[in-house]
N, C-alpha and C. Protein backbone atom coordinates (compact mmCIF):
# COMPACT_ATOMS: atom_id res chain seq x y z
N UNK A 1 30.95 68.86 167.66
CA UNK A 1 30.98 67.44 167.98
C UNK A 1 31.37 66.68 166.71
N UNK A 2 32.46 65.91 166.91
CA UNK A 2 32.58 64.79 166.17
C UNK A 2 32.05 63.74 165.15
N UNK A 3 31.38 63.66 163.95
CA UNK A 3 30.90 62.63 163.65
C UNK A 3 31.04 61.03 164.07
N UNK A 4 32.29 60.78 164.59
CA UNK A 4 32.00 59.86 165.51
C UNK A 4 31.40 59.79 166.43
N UNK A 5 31.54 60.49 167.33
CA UNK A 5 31.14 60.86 168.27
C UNK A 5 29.35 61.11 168.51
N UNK A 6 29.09 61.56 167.12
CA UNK A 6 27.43 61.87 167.13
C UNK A 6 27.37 59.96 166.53
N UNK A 7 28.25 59.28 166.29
CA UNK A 7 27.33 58.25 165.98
C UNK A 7 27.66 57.36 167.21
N UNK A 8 28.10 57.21 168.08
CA UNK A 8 28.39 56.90 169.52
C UNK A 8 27.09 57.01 169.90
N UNK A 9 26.97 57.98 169.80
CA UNK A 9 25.47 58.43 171.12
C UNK A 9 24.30 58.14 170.34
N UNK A 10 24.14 58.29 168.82
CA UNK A 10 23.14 57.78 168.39
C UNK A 10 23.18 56.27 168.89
N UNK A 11 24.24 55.82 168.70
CA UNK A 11 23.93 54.29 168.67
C UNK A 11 23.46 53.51 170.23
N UNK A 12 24.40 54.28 171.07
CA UNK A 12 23.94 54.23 172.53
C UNK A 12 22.50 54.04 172.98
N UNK A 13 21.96 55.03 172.29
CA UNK A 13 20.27 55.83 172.74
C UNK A 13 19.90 54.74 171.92
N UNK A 14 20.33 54.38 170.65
CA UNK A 14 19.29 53.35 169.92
C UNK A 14 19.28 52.32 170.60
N UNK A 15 20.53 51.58 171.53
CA UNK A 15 20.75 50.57 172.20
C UNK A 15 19.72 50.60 173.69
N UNK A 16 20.15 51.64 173.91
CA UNK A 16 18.90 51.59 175.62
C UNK A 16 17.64 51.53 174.96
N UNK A 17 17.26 51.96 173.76
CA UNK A 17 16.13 51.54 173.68
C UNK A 17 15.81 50.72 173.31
N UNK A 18 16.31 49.91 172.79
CA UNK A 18 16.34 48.31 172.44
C UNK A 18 16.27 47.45 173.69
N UNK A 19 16.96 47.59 174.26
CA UNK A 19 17.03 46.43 175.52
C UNK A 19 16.10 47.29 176.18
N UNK A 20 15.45 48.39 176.46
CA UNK A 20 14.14 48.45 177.51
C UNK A 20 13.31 48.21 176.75
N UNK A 21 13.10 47.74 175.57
CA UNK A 21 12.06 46.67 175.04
C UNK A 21 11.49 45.83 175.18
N UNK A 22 12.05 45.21 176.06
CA UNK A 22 11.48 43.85 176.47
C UNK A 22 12.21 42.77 175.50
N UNK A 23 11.85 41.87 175.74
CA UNK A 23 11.99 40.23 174.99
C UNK A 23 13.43 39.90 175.15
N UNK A 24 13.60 39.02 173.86
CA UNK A 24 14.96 38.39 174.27
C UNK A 24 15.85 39.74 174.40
N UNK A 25 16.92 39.46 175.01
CA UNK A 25 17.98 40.44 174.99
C UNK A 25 19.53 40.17 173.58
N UNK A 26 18.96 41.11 172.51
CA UNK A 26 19.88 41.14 171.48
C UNK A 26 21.39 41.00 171.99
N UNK A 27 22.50 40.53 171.39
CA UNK A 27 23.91 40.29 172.16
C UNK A 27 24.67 42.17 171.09
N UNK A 28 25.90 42.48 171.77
CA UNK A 28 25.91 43.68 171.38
C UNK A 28 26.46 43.85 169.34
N UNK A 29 26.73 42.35 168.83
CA UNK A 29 27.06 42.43 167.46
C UNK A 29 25.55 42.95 166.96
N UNK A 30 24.31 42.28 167.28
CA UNK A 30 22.62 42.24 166.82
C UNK A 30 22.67 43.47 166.74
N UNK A 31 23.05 44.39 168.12
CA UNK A 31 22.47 45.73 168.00
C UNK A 31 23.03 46.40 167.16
N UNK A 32 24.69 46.40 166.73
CA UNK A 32 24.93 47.03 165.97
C UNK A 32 24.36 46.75 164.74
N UNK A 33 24.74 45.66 164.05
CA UNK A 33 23.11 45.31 162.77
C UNK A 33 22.64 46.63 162.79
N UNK A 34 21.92 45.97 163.73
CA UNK A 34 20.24 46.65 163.75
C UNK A 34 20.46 47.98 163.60
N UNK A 35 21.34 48.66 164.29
CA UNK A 35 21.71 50.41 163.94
C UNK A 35 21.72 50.50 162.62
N UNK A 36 23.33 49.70 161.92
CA UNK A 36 23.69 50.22 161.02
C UNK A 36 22.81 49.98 160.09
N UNK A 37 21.55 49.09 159.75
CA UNK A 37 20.44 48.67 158.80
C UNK A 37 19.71 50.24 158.99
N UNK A 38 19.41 50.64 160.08
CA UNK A 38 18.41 51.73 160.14
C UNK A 38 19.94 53.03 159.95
N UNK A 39 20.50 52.72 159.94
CA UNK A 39 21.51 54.33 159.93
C UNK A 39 22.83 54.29 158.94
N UNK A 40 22.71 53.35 157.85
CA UNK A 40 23.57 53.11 156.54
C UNK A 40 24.69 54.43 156.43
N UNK A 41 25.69 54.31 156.14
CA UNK A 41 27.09 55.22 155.92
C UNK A 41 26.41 55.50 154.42
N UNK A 42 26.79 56.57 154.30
CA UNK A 42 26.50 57.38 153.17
C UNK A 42 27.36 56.56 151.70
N UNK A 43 28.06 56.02 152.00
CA UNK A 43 28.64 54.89 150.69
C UNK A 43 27.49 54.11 150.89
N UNK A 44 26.88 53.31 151.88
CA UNK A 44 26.36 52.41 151.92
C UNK A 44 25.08 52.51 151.50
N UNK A 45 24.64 53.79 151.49
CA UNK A 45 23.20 54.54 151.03
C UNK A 45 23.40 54.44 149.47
N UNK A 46 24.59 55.31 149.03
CA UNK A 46 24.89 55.33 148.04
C UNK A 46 24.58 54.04 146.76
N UNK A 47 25.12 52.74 147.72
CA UNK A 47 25.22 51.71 146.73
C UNK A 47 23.70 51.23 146.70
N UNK A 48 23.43 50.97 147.62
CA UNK A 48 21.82 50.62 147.99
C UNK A 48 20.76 51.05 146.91
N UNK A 49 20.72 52.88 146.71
CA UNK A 49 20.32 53.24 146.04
C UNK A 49 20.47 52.89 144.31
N UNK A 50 22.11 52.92 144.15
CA UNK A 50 21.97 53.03 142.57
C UNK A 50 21.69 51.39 142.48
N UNK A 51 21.71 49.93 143.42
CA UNK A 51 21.40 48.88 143.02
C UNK A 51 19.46 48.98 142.62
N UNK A 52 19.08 49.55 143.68
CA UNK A 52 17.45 50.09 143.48
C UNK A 52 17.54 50.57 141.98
N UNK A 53 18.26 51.86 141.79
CA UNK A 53 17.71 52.19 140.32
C UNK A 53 18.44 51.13 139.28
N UNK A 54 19.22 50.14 139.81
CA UNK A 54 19.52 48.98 138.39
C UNK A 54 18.33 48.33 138.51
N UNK A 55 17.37 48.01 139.46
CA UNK A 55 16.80 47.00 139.12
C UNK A 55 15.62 47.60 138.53
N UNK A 56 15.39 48.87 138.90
CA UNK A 56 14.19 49.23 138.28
C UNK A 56 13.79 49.23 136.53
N UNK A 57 15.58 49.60 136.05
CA UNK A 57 15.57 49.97 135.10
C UNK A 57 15.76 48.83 134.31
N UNK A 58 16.40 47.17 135.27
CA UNK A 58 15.49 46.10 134.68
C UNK A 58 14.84 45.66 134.24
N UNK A 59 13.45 46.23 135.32
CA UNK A 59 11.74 45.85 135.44
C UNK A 59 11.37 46.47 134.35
N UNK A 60 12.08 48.37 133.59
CA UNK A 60 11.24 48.64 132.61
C UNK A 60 11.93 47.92 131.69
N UNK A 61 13.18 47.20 131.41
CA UNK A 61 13.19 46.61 129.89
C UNK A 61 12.67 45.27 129.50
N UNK A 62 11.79 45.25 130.59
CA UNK A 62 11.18 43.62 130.68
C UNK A 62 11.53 42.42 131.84
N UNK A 63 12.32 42.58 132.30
CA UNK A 63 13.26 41.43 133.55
C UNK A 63 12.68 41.38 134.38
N UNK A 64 11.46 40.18 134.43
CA UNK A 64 10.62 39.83 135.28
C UNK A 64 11.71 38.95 136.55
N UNK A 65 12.89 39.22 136.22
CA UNK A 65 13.38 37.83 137.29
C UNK A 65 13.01 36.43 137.54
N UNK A 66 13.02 35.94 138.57
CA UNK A 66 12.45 34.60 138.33
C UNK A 66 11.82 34.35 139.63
N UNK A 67 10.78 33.46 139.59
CA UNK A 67 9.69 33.02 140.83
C UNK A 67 10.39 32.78 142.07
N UNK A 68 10.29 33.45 142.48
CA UNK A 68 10.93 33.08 144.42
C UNK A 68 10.63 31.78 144.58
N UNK A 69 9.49 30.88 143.99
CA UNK A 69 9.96 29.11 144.60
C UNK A 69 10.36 28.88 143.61
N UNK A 70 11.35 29.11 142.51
CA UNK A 70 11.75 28.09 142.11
C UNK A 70 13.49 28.60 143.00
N UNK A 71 13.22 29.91 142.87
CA UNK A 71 14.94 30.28 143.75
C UNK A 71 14.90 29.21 145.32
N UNK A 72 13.61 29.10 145.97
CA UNK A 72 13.67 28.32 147.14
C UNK A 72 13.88 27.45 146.79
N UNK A 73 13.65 26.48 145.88
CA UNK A 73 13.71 25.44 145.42
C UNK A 73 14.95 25.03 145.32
N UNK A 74 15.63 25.66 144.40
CA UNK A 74 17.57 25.26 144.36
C UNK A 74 18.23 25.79 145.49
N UNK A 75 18.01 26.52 146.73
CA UNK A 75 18.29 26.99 147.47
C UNK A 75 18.40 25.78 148.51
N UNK A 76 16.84 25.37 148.71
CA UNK A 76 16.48 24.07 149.58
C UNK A 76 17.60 22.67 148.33
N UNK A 77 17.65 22.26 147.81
CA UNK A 77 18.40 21.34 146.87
C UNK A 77 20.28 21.50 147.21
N UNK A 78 20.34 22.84 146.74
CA UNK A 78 22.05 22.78 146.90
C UNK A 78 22.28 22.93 148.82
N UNK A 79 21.29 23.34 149.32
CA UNK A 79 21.33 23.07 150.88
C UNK A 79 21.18 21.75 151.56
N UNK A 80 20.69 21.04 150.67
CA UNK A 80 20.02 19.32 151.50
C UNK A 80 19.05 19.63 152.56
N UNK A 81 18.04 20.65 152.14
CA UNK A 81 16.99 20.96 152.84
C UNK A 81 15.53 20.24 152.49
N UNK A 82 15.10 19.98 153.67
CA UNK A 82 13.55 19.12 152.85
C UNK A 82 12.60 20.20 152.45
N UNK A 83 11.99 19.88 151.48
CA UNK A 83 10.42 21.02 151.38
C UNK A 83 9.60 20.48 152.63
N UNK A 84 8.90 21.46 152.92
CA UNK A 84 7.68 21.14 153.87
C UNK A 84 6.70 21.20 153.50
């Protein structure tokens, strides 16, 4: 079988089981998302990973980054978003 082909049917089976889930009904771009988040192409694993080991190797030379509200903060500002 095909590697396409095996990702056809994975994605199929992931799809029926999604919509016999219940709730809203995802449109068919969502589901793919949702596959390819849980089933990443091996480049895509690839990059994922070595961005993980940049940041780690950040955290050990000290690179605390910066406070998630102040990133919300200019986020909400260059958006014209109100704080709540």
């Amino acid at each position: 079988m095909s590697t396409t082909q095996q990702e056809l049917e994975s994605f199929t089976q992931f799809a029926k089981a999604r919509l016999r889930g219940g709730g809203p009904e995802p449109s068919l771009d969502e589901l793919f998302d949702l596959w390819r988040i849980e089933n990443p192409s091996d480049a895509d694993y690839a990059e994922n990973v070595a961005a993980i080991g940049g940041a780690i190797d950040d955290f050990r030379k000290g690179d605390r980054g910066r406070p998630a509200g102040e990133l919300t903060r200019r986020l909400r500002e260059e958006l014209g978003l109100r704080e709540e």
